[in-house]
PDB file of N, CA and C in Angstrom:
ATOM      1  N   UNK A   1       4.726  -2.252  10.815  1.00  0.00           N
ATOM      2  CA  UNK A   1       3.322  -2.535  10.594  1.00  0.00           C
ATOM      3  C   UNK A   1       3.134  -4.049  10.600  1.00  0.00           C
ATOM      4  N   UNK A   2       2.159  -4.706  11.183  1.00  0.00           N
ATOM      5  CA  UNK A   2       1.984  -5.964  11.276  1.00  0.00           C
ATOM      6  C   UNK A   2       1.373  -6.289   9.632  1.00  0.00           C
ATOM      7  N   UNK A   3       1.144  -8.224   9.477  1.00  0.00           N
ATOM      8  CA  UNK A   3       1.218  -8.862   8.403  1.00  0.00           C
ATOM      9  C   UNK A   3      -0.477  -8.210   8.117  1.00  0.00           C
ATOM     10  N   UNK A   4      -0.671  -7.791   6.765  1.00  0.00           N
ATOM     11  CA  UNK A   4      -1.659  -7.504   6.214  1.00  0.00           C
ATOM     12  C   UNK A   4      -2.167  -8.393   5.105  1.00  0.00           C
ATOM     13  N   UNK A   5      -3.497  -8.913   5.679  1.00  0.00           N
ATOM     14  CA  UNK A   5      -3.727 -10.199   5.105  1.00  0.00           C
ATOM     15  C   UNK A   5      -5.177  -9.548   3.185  1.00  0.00           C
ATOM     16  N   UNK A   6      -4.496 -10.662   2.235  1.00  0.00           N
ATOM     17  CA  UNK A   6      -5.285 -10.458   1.259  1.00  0.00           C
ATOM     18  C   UNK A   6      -7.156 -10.264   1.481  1.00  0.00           C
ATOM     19  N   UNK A   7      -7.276  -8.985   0.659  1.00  0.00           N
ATOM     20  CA  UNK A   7      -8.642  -8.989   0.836  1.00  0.00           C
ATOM     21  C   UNK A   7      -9.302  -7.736   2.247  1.00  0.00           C
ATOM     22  N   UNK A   8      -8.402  -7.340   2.994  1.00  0.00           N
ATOM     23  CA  UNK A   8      -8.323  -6.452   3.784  1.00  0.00           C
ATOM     24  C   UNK A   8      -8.370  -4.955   3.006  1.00  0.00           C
ATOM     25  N   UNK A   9      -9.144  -4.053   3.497  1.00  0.00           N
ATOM     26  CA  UNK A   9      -8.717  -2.080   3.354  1.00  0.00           C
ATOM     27  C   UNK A   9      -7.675  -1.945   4.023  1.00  0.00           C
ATOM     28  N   UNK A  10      -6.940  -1.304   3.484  1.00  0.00           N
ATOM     29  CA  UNK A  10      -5.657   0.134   4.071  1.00  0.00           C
ATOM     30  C   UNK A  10      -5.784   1.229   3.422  1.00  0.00           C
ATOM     31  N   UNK A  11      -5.655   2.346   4.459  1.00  0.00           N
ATOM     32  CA  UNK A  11      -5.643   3.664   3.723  1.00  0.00           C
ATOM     33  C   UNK A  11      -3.745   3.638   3.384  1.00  0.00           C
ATOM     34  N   UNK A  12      -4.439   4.103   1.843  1.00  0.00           N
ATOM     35  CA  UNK A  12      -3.036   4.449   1.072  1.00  0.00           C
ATOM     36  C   UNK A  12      -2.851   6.035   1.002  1.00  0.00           C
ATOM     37  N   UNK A  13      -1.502   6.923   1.572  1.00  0.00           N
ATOM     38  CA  UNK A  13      -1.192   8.252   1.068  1.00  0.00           C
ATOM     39  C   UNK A  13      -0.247   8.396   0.151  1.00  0.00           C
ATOM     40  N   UNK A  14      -0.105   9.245  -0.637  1.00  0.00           N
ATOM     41  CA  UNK A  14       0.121   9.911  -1.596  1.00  0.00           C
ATOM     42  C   UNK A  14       1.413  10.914  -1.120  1.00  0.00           C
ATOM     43  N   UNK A  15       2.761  11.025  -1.783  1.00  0.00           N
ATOM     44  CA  UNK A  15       3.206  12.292  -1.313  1.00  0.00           C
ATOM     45  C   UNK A  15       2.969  13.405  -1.004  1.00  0.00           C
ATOM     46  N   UNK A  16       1.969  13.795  -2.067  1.00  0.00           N
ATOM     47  CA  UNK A  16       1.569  15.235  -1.641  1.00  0.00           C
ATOM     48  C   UNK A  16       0.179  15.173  -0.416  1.00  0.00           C
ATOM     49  N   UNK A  17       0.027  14.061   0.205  1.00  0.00           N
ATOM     50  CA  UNK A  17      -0.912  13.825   1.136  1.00  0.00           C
ATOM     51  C   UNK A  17      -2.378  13.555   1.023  1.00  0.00           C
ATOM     52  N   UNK A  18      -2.494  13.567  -0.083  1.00  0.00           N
ATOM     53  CA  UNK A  18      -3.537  12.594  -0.977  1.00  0.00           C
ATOM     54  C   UNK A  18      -3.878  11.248  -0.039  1.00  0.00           C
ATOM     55  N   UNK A  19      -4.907  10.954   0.725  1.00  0.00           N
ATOM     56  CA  UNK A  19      -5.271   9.535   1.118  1.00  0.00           C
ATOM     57  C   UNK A  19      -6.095   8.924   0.388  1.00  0.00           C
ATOM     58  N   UNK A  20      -6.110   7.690   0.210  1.00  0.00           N
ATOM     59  CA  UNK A  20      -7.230   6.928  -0.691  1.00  0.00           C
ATOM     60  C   UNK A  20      -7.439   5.161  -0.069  1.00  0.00           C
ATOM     61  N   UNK A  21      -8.598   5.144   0.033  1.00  0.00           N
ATOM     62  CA  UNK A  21      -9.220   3.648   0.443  1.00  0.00           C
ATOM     63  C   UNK A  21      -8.384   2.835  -0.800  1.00  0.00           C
ATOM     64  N   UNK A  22      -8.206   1.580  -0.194  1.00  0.00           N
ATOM     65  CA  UNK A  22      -7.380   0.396  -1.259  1.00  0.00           C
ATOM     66  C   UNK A  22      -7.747  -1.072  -0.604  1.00  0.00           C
ATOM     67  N   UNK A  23      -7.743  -1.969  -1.370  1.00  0.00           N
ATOM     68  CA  UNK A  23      -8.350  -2.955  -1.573  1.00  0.00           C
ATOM     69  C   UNK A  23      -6.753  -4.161  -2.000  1.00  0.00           C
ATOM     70  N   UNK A  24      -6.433  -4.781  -0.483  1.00  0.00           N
ATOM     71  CA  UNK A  24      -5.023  -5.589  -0.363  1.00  0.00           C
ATOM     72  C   UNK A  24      -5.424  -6.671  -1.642  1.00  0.00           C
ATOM     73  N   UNK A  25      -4.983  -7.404  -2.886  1.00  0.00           N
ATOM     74  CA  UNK A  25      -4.467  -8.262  -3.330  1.00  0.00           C
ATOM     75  C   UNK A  25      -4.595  -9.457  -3.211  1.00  0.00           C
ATOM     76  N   UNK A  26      -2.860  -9.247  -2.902  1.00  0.00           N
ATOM     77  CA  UNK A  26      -2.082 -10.598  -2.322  1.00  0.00           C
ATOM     78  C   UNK A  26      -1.062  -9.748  -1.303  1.00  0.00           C
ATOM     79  N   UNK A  27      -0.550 -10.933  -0.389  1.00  0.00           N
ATOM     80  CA  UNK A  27       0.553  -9.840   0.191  1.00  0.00           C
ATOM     81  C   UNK A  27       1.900 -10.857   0.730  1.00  0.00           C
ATOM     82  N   UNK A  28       2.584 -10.456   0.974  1.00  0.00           N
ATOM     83  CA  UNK A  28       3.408 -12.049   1.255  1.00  0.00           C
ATOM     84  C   UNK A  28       4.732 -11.244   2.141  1.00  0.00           C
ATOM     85  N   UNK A  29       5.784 -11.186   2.641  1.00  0.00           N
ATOM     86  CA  UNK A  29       6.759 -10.734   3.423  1.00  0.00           C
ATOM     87  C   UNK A  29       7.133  -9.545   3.290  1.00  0.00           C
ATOM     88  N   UNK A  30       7.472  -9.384   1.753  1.00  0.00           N
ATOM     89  CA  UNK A  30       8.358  -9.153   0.832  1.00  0.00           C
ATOM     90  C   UNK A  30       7.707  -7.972   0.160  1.00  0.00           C
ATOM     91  N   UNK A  31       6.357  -8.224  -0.341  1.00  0.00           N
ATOM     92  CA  UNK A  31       5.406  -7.456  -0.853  1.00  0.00           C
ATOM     93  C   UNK A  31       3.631  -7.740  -0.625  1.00  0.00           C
ATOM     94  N   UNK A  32       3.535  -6.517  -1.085  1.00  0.00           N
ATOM     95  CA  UNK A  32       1.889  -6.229  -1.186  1.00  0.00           C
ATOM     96  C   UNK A  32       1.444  -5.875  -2.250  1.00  0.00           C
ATOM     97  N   UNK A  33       0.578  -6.706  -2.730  1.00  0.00           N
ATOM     98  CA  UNK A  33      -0.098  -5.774  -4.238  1.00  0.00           C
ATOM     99  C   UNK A  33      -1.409  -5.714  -3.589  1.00  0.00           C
ATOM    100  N   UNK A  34      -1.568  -3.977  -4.015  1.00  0.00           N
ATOM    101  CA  UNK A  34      -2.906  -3.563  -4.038  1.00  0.00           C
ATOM    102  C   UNK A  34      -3.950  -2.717  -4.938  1.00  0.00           C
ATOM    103  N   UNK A  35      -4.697  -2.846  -5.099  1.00  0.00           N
ATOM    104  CA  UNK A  35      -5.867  -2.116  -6.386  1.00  0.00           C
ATOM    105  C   UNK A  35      -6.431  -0.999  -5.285  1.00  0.00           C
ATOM    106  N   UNK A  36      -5.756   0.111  -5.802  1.00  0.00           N
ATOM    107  CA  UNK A  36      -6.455   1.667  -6.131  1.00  0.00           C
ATOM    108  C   UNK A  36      -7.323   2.179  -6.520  1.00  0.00           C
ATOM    109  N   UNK A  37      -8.826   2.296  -6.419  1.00  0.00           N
ATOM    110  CA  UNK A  37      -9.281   2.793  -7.150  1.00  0.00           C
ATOM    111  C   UNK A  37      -8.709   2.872  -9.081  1.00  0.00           C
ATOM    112  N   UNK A  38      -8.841   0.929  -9.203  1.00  0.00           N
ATOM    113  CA  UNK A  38      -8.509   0.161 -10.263  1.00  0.00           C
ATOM    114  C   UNK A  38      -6.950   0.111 -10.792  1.00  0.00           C
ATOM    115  N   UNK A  39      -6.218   1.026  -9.969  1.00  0.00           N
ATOM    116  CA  UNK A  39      -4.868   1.264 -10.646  1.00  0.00           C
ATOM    117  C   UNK A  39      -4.272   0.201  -9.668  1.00  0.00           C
ATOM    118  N   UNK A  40      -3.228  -0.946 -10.199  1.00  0.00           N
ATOM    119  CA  UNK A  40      -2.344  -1.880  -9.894  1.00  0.00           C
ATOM    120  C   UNK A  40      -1.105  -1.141  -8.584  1.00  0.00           C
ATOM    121  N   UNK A  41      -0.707  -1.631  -7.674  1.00  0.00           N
ATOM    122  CA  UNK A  41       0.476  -1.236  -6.845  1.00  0.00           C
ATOM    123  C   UNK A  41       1.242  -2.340  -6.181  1.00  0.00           C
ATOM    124  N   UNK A  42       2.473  -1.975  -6.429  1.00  0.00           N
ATOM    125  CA  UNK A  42       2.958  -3.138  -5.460  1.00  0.00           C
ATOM    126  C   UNK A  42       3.963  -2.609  -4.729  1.00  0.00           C
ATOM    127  N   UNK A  43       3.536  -2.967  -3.195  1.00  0.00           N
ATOM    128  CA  UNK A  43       4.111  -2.063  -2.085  1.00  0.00           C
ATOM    129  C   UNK A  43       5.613  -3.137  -1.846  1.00  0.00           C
ATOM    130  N   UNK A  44       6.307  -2.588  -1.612  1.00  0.00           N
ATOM    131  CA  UNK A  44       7.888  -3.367  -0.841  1.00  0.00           C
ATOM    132  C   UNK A  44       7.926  -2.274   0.098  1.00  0.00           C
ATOM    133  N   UNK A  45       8.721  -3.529   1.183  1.00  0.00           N
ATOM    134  CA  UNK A  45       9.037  -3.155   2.807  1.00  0.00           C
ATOM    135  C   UNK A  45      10.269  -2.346   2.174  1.00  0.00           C
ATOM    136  N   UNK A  46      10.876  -1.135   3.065  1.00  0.00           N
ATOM    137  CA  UNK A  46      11.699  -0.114   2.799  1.00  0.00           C
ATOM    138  C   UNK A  46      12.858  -0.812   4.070  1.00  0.00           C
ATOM    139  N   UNK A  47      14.459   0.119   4.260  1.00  0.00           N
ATOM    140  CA  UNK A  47      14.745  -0.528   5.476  1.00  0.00           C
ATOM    141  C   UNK A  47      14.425   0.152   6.974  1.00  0.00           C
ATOM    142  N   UNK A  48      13.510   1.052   6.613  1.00  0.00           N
ATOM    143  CA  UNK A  48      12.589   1.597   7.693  1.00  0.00           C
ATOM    144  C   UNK A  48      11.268   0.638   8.477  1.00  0.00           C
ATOM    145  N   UNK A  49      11.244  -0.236   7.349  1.00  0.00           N
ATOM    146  CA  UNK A  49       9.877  -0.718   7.556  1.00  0.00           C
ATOM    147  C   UNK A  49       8.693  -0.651   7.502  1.00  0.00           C
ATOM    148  N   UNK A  50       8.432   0.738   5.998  1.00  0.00           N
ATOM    149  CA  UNK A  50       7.796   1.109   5.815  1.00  0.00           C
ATOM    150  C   UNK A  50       7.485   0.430   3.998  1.00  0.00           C
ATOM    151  N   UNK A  51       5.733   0.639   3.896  1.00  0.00           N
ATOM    152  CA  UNK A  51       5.607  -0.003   2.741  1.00  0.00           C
ATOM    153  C   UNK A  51       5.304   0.931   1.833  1.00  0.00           C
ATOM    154  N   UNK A  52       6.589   1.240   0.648  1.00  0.00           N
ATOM    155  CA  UNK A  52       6.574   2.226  -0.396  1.00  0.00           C
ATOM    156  C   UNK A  52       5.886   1.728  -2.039  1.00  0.00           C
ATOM    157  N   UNK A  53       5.903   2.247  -2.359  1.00  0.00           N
ATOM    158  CA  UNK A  53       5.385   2.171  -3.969  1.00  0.00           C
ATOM    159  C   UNK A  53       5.581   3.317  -5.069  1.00  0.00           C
ATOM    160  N   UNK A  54       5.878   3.039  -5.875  1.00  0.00           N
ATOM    161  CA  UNK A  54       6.005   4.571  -7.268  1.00  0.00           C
ATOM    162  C   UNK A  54       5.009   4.019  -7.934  1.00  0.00           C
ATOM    163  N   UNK A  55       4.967   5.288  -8.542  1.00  0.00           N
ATOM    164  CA  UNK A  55       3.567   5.270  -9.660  1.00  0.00           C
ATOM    165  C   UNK A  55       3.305   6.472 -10.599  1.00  0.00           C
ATOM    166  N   UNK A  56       3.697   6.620 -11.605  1.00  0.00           N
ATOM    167  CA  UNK A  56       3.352   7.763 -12.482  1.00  0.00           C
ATOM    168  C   UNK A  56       4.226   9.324 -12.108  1.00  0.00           C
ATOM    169  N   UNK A  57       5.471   8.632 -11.241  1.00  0.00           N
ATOM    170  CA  UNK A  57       6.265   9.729 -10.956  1.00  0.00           C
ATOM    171  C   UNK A  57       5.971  10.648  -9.305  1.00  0.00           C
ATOM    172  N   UNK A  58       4.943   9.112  -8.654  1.00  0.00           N
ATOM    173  CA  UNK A  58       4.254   9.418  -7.697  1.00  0.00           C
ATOM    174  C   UNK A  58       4.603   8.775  -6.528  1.00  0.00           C
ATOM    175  N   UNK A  59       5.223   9.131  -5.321  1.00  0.00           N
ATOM    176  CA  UNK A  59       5.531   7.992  -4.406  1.00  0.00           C
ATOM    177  C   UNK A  59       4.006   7.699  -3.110  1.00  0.00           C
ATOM    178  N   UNK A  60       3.709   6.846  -3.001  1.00  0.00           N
ATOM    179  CA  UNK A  60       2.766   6.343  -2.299  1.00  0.00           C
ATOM    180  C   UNK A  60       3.078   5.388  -0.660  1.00  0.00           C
ATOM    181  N   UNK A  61       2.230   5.495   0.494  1.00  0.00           N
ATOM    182  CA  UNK A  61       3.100   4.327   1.736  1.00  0.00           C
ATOM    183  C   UNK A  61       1.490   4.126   1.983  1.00  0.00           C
ATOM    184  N   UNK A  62       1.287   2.672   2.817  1.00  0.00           N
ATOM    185  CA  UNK A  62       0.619   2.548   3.390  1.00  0.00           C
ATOM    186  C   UNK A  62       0.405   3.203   4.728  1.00  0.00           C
ATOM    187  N   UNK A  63      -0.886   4.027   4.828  1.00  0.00           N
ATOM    188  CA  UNK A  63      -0.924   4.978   6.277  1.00  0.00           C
ATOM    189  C   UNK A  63      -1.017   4.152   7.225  1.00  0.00           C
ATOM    190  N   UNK A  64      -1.900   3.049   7.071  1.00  0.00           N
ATOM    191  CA  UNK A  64      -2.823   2.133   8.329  1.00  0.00           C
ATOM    192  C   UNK A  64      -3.679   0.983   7.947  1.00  0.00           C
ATOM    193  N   UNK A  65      -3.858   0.321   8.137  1.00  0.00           N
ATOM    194  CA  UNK A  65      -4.674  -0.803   8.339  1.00  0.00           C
ATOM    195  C   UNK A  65      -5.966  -1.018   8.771  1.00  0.00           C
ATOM    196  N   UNK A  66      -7.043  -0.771   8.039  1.00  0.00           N
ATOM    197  CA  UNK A  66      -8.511  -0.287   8.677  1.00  0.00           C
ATOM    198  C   UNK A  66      -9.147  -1.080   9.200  1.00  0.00           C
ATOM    199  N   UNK A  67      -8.981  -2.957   9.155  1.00  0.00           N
ATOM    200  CA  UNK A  67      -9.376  -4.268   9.425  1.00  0.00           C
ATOM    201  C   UNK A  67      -8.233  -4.537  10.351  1.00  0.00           C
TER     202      UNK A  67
END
């Protein structure tokens, strides 16, 4: 996924396939923090290259990039 700049939407999914609009942070190589529908996340690159997150026993990836 290309560099996703602060202040940008991405749709965020949910393991069980749950999607939800999100609102990028900050974001920097390494990581992404993003606000959920007010709940805090901070995404790290996987060695897939995919951007994961836990949460409440919940795993979460960024689907896409809507900007």
């Amino acid at each position: 996924m290309s560099y996703i700049e602060a202040g940008s939407t991405v749709t965020v999914v949910s393991d069980s396939g749950v999607e939800a609009e999100a609102l990028v942070v900050s974001s920097s190589a390494k990581k992404i923090r993003i606000n959920m529908q007010g709940v805090p996340l901070n995404f790290l690159i996987d060695s897939k290259g995919n951007w994961i997150a836990k949460f409440s026993g919940l795993n979460f990836s960024i689907l896409k990039n809507d900007n």
